[in-house]
PDB file of N, CA and C in Angstrom:
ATOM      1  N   UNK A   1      38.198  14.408  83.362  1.00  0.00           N
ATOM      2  CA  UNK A   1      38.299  13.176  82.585  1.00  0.00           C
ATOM      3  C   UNK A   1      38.370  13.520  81.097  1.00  0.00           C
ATOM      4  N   UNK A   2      39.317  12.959  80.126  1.00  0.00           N
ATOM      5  CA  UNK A   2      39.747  13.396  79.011  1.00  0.00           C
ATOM      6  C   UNK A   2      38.648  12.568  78.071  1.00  0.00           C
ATOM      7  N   UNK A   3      37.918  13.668  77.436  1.00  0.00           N
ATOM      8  CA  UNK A   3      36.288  13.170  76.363  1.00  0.00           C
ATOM      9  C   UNK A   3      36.985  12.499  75.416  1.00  0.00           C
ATOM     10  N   UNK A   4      35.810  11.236  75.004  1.00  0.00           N
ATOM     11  CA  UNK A   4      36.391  10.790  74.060  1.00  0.00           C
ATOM     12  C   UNK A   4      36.389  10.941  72.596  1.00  0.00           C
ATOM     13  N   UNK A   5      37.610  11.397  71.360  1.00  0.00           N
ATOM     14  CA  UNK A   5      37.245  11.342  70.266  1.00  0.00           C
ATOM     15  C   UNK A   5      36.053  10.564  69.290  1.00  0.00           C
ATOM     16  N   UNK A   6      35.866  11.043  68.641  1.00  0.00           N
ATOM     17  CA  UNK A   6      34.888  11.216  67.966  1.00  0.00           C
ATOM     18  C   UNK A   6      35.291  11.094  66.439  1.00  0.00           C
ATOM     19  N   UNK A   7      34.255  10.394  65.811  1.00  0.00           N
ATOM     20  CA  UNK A   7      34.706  10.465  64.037  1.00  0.00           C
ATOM     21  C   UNK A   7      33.285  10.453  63.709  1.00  0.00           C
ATOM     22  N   UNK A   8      32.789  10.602  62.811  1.00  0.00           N
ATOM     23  CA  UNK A   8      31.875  11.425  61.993  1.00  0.00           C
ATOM     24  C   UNK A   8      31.233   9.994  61.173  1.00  0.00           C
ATOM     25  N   UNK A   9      30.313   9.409  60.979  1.00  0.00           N
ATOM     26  CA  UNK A   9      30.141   8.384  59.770  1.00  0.00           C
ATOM     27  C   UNK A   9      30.765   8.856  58.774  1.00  0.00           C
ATOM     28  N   UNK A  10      30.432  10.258  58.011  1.00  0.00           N
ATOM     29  CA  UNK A  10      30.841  10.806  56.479  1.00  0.00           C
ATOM     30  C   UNK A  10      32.140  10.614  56.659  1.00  0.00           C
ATOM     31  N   UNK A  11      32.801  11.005  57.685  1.00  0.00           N
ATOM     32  CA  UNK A  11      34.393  11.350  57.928  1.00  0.00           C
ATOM     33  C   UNK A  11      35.086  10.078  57.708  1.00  0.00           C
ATOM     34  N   UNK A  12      34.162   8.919  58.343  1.00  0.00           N
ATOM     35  CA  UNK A  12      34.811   7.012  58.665  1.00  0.00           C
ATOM     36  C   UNK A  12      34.790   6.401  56.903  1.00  0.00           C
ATOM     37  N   UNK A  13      33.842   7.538  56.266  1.00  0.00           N
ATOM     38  CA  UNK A  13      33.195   6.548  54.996  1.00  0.00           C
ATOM     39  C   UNK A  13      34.546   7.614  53.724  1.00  0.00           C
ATOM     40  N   UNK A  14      34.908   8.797  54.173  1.00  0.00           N
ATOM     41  CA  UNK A  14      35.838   9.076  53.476  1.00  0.00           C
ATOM     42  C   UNK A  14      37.209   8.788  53.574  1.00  0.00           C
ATOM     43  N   UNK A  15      37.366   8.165  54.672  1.00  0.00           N
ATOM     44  CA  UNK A  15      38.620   7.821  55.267  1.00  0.00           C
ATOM     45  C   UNK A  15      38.561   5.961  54.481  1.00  0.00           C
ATOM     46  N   UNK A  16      37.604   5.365  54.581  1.00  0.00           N
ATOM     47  CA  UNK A  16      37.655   4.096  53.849  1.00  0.00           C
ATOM     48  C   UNK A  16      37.486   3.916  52.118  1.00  0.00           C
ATOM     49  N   UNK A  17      37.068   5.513  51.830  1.00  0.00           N
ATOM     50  CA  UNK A  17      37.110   5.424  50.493  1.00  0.00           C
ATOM     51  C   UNK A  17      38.456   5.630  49.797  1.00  0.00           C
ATOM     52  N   UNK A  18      39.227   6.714  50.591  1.00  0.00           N
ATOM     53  CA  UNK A  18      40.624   6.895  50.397  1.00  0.00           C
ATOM     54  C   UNK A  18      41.888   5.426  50.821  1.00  0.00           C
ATOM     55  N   UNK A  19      41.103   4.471  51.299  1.00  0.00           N
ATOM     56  CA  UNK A  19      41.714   3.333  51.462  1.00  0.00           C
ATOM     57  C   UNK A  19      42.299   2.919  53.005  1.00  0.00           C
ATOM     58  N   UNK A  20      41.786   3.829  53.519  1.00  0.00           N
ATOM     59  CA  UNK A  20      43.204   3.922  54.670  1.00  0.00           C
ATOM     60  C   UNK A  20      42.905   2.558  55.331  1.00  0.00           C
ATOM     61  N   UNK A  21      43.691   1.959  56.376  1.00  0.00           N
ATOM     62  CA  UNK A  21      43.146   0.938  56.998  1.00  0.00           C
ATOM     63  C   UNK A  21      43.171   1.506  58.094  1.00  0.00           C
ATOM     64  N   UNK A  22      41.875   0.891  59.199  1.00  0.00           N
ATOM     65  CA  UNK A  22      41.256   1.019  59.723  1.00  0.00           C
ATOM     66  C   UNK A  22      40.801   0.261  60.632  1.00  0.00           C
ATOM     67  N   UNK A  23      40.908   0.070  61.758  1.00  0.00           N
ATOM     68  CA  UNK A  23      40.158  -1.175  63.146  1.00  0.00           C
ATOM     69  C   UNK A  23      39.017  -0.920  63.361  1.00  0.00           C
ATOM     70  N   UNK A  24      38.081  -1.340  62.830  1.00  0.00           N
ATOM     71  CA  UNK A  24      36.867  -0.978  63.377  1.00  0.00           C
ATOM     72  C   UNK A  24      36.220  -2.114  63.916  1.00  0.00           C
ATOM     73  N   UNK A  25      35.246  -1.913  65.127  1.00  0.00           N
ATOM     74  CA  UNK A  25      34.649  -2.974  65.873  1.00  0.00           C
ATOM     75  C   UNK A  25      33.175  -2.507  66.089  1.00  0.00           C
ATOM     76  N   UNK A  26      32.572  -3.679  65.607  1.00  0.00           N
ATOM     77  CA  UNK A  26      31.033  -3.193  66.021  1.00  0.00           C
ATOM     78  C   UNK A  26      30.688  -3.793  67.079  1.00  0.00           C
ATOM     79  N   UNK A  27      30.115  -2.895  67.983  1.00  0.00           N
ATOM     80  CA  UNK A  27      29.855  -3.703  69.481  1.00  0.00           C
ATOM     81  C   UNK A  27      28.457  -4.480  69.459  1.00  0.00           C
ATOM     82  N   UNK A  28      27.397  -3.947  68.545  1.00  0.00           N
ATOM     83  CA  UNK A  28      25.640  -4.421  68.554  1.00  0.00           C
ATOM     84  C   UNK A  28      26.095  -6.247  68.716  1.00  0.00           C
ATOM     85  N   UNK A  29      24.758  -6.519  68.720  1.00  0.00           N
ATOM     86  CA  UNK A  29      24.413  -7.423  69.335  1.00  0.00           C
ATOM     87  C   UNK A  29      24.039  -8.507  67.915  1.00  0.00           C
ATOM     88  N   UNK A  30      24.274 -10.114  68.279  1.00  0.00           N
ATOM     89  CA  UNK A  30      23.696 -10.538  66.570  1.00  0.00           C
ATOM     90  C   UNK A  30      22.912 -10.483  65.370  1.00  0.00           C
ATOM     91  N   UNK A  31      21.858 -10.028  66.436  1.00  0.00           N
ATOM     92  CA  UNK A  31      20.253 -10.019  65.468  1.00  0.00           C
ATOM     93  C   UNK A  31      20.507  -8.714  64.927  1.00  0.00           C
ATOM     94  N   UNK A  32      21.190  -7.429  65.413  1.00  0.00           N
ATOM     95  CA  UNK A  32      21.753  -6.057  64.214  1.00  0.00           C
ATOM     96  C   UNK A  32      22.386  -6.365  63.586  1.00  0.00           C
ATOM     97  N   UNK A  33      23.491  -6.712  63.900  1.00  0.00           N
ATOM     98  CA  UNK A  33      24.740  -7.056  62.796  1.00  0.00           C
ATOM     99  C   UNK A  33      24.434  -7.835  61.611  1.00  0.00           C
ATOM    100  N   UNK A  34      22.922  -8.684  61.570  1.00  0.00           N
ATOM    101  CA  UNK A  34      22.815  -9.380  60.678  1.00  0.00           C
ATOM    102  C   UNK A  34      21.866  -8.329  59.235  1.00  0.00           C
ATOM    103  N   UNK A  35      22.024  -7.245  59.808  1.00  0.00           N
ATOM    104  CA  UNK A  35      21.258  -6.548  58.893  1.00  0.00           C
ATOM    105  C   UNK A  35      22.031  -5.944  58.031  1.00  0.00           C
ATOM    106  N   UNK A  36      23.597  -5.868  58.284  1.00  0.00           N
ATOM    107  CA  UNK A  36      24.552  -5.730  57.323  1.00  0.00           C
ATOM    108  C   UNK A  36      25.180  -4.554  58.911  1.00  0.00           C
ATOM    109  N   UNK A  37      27.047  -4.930  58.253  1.00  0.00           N
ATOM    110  CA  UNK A  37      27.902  -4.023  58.758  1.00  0.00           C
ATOM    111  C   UNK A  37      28.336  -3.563  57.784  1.00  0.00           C
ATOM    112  N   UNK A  38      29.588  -2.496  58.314  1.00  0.00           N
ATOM    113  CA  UNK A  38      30.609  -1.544  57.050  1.00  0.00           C
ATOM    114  C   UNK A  38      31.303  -2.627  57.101  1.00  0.00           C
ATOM    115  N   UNK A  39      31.620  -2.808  55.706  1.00  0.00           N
ATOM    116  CA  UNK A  39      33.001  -3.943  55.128  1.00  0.00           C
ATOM    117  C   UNK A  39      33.941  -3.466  55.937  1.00  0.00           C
ATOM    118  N   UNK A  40      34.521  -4.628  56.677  1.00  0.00           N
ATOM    119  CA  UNK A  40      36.069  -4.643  57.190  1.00  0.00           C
ATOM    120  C   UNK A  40      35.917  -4.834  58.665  1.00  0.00           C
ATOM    121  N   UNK A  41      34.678  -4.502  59.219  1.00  0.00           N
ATOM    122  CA  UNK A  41      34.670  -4.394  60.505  1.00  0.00           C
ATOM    123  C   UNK A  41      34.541  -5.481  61.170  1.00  0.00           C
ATOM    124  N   UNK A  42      34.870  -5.759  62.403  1.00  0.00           N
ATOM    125  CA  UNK A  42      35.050  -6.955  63.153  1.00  0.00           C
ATOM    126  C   UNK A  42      33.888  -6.683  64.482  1.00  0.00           C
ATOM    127  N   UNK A  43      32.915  -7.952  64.473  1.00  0.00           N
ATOM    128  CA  UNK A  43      32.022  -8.041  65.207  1.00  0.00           C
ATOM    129  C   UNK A  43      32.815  -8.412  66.861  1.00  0.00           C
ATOM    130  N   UNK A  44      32.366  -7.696  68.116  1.00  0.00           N
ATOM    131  CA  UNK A  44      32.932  -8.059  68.877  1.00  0.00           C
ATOM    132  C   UNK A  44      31.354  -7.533  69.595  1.00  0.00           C
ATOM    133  N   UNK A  45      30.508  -8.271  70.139  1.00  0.00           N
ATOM    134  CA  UNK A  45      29.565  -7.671  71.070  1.00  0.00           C
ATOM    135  C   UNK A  45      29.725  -7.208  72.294  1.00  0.00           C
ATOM    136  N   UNK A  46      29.233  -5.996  72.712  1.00  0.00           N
ATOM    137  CA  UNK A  46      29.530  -4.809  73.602  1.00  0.00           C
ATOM    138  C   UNK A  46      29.960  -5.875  75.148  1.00  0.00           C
ATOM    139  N   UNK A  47      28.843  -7.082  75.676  1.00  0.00           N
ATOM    140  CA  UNK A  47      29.345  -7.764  76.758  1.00  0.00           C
ATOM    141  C   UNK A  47      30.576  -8.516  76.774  1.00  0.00           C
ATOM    142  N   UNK A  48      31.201  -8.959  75.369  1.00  0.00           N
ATOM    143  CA  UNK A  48      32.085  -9.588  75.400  1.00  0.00           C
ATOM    144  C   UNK A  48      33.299  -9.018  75.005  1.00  0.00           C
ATOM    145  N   UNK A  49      33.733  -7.731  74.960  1.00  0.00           N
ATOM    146  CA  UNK A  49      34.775  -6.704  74.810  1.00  0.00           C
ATOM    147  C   UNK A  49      35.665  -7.125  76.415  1.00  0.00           C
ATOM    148  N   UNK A  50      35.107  -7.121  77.769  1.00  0.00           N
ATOM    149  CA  UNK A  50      36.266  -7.581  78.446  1.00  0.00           C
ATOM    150  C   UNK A  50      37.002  -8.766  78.799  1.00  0.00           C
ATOM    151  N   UNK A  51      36.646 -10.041  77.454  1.00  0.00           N
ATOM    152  CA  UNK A  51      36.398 -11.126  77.689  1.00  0.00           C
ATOM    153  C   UNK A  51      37.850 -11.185  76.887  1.00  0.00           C
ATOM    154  N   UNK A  52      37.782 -10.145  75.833  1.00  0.00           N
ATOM    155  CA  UNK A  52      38.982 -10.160  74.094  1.00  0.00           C
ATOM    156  C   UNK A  52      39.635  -9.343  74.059  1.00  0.00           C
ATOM    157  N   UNK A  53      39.970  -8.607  75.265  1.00  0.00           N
ATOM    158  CA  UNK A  53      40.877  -7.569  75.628  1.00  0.00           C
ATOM    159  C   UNK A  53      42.384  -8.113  74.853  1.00  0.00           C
ATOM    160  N   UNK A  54      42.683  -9.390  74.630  1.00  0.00           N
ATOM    161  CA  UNK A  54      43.605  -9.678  74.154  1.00  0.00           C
ATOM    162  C   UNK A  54      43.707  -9.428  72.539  1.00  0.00           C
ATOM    163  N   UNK A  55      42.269  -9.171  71.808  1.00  0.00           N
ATOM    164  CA  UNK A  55      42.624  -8.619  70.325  1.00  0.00           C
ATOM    165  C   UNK A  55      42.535  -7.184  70.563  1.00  0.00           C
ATOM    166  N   UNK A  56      42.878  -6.543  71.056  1.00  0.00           N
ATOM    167  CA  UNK A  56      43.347  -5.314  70.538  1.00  0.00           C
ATOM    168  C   UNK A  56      44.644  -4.796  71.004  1.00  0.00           C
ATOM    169  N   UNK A  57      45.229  -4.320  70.049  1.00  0.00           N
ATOM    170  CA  UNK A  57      46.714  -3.271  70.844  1.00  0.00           C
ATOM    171  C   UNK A  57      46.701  -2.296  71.324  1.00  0.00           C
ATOM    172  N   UNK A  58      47.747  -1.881  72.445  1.00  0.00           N
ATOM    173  CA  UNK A  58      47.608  -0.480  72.785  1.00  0.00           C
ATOM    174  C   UNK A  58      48.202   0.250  71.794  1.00  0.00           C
ATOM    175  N   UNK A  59      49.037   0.227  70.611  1.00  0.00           N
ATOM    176  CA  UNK A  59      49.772   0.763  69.669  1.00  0.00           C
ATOM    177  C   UNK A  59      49.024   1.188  68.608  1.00  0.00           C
ATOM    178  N   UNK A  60      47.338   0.822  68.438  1.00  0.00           N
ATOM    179  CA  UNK A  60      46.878   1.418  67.463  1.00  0.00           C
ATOM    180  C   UNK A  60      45.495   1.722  67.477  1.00  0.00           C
ATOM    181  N   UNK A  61      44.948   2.307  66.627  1.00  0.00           N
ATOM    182  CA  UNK A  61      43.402   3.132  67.343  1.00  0.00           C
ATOM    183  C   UNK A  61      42.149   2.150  66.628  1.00  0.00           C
ATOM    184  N   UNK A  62      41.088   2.131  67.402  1.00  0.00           N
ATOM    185  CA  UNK A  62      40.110   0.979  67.270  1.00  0.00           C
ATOM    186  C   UNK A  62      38.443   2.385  67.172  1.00  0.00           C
ATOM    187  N   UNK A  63      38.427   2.345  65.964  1.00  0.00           N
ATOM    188  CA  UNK A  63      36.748   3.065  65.917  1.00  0.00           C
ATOM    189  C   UNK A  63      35.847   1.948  66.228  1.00  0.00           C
ATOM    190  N   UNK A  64      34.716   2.161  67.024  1.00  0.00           N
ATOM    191  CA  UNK A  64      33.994   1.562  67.760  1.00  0.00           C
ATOM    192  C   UNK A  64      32.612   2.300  67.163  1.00  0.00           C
ATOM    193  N   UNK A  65      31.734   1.018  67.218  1.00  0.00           N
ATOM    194  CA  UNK A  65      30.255   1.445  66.557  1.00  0.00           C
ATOM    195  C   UNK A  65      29.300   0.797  66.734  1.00  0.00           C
ATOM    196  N   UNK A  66      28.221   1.295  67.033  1.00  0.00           N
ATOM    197  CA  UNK A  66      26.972   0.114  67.244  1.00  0.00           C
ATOM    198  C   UNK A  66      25.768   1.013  66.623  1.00  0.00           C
ATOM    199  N   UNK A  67      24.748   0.740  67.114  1.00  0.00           N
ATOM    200  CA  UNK A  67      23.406   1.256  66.334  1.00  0.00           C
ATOM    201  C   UNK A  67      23.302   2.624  66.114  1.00  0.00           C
ATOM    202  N   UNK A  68      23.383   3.576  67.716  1.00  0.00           N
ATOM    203  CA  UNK A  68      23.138   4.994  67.474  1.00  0.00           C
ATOM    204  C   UNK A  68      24.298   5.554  68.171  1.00  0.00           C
ATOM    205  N   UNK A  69      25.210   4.768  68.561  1.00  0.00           N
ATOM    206  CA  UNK A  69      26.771   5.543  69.210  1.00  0.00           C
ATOM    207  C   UNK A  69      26.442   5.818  70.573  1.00  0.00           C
ATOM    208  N   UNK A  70      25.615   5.202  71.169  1.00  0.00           N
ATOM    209  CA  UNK A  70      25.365   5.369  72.673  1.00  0.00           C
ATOM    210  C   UNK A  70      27.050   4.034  73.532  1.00  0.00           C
ATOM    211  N   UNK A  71      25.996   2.902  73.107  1.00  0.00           N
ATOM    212  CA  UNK A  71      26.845   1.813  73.535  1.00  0.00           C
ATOM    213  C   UNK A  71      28.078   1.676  73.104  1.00  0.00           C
ATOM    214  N   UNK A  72      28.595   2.082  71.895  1.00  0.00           N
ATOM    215  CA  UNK A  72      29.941   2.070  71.435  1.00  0.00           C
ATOM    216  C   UNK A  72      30.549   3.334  72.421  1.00  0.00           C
ATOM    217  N   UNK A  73      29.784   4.260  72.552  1.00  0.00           N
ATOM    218  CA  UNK A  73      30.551   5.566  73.585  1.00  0.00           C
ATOM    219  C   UNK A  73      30.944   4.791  75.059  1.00  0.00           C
ATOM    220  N   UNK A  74      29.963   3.907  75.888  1.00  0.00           N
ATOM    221  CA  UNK A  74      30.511   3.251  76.879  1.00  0.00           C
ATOM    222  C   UNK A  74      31.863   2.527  76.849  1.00  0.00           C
ATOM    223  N   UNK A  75      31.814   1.555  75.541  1.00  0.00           N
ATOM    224  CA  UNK A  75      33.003   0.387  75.123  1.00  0.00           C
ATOM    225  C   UNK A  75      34.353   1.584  75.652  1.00  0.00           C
ATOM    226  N   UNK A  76      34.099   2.771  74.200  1.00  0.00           N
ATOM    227  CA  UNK A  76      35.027   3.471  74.404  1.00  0.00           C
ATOM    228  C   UNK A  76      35.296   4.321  75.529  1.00  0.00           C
ATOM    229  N   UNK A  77      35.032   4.513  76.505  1.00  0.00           N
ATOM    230  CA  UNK A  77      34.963   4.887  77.748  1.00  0.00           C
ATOM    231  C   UNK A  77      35.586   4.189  78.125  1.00  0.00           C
ATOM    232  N   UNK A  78      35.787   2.847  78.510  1.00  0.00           N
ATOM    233  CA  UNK A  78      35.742   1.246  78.824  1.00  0.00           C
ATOM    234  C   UNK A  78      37.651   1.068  79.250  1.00  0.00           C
ATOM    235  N   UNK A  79      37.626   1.240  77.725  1.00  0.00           N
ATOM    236  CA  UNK A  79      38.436   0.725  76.751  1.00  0.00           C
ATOM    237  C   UNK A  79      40.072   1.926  77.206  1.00  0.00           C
ATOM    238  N   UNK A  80      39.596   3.016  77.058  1.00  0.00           N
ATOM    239  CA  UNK A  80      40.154   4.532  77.109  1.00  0.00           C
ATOM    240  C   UNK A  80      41.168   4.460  78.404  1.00  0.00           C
ATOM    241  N   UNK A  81      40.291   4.210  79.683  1.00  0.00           N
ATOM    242  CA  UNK A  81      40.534   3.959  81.168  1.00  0.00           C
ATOM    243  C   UNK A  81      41.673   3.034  81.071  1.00  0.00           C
ATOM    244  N   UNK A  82      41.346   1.886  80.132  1.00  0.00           N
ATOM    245  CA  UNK A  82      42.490   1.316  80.146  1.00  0.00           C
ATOM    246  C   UNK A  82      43.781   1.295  79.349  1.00  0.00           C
ATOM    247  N   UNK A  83      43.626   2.157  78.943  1.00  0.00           N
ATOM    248  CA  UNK A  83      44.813   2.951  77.984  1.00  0.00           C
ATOM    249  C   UNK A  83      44.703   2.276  76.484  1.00  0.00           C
ATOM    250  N   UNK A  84      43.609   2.158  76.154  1.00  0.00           N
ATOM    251  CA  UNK A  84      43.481   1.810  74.646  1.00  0.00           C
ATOM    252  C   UNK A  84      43.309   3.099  74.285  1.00  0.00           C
ATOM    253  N   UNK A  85      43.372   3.316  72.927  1.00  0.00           N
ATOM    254  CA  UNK A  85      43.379   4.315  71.675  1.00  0.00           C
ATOM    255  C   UNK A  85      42.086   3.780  70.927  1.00  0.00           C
ATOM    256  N   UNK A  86      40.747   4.665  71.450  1.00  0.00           N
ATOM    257  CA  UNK A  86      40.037   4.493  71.129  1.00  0.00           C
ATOM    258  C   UNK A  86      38.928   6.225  69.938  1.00  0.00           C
ATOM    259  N   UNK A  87      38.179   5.318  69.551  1.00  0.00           N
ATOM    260  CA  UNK A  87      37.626   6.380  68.715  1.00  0.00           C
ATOM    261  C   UNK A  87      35.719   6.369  68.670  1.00  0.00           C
ATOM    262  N   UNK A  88      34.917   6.889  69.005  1.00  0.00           N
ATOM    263  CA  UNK A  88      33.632   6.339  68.876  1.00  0.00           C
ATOM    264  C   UNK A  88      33.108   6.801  67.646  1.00  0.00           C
ATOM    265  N   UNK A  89      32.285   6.251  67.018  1.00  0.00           N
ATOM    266  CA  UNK A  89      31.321   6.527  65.528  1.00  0.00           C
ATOM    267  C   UNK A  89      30.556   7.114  66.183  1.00  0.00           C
ATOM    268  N   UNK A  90      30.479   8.822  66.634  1.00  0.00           N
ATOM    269  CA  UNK A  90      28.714   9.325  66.328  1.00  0.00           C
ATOM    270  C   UNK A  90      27.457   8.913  65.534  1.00  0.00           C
ATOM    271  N   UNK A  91      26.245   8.594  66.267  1.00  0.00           N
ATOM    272  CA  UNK A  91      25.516   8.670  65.301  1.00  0.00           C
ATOM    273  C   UNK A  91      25.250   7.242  65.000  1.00  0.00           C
ATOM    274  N   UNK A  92      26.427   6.306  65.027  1.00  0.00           N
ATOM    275  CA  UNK A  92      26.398   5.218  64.738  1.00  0.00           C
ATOM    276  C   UNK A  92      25.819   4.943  63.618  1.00  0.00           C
ATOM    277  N   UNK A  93      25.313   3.287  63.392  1.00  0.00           N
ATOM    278  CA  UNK A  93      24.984   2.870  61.844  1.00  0.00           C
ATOM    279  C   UNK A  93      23.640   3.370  61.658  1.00  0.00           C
ATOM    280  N   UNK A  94      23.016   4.295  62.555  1.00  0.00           N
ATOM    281  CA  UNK A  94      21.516   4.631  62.128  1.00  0.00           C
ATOM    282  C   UNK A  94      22.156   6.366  61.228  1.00  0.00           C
ATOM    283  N   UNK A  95      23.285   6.679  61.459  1.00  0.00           N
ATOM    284  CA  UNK A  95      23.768   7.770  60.181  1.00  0.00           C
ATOM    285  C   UNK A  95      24.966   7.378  59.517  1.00  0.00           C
ATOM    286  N   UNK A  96      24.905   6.294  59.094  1.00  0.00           N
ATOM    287  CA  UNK A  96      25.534   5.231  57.762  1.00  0.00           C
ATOM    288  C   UNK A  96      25.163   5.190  56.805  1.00  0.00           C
ATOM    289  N   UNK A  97      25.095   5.900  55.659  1.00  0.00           N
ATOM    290  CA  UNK A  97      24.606   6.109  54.401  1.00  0.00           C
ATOM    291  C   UNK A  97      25.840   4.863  53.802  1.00  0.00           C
ATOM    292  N   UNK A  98      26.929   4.302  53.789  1.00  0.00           N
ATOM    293  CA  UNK A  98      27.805   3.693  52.833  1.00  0.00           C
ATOM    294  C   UNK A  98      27.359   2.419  52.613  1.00  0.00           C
ATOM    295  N   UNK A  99      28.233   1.468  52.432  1.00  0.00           N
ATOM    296  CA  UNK A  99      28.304   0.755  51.821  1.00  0.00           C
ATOM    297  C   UNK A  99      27.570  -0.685  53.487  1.00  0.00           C
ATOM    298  N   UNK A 100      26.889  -1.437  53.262  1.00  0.00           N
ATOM    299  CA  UNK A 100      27.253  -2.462  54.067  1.00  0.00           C
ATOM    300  C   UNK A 100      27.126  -4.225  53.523  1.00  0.00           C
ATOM    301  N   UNK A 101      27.646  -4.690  54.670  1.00  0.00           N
ATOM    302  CA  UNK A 101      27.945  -6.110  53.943  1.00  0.00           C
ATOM    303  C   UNK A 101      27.525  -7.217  54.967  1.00  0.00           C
ATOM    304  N   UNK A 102      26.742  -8.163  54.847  1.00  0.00           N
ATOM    305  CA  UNK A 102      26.144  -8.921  55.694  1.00  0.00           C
ATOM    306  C   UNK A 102      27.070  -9.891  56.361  1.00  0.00           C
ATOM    307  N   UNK A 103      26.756  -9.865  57.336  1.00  0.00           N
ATOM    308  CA  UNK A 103      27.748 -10.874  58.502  1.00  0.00           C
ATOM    309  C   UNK A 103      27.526 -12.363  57.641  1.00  0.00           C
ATOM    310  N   UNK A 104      28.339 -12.850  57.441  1.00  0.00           N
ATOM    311  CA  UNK A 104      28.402 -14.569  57.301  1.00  0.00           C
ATOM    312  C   UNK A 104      27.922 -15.062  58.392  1.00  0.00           C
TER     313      UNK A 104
END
């Protein structure tokens, strides 16, 4: 079974400092997300990923993230099987030193 890539927090936070754009989805649950996410990212909670299979493309890659990169590693597992282009955040937002921004 082909492992899934991997990106680095430092690596996600230099890649957004250089501008690039980026899909990112946080899978946690409301009561985390309200403690602040990385700007740009789109809340999608980990149970309801096979519900919104319709926002994502197979044409482009989706970094996936939740607290410590356990549950985002399942999504992306998930996700992979079904021929998405997926990426997991090691480490998740508990090794997030950047920037974050509170959910509205």
């Amino acid at each position: 079974m082909e492992g899934i890539k991997e990106i680095t927090a430092e690596e996600l936070k230099e890649k957004l400092e250089r501008g690039e754009k980026l899909n990112l989805v946080d899978v946690r649950e409301d009561e985390e997300v309200a403690f602040g996410m990385i700007p740009g990212a789109k809340h999608i909670k980990m149970g309801d990923i096979p519900h919104r299979l319709d926002e994502f493309n197979k044409d482009e890659e989706y970094i996936f993230i939740c607290r410590s990169g356990a549950r985002s590693e399942n999504v992306c597992r998930y996700l992979q099987d079904m021929g998405y282009k997926v990426r997991n955040m090691v480490g998740g937002m508990l090794a997030w030193d950047g920037e974050t921004v509170s959910k509205a």
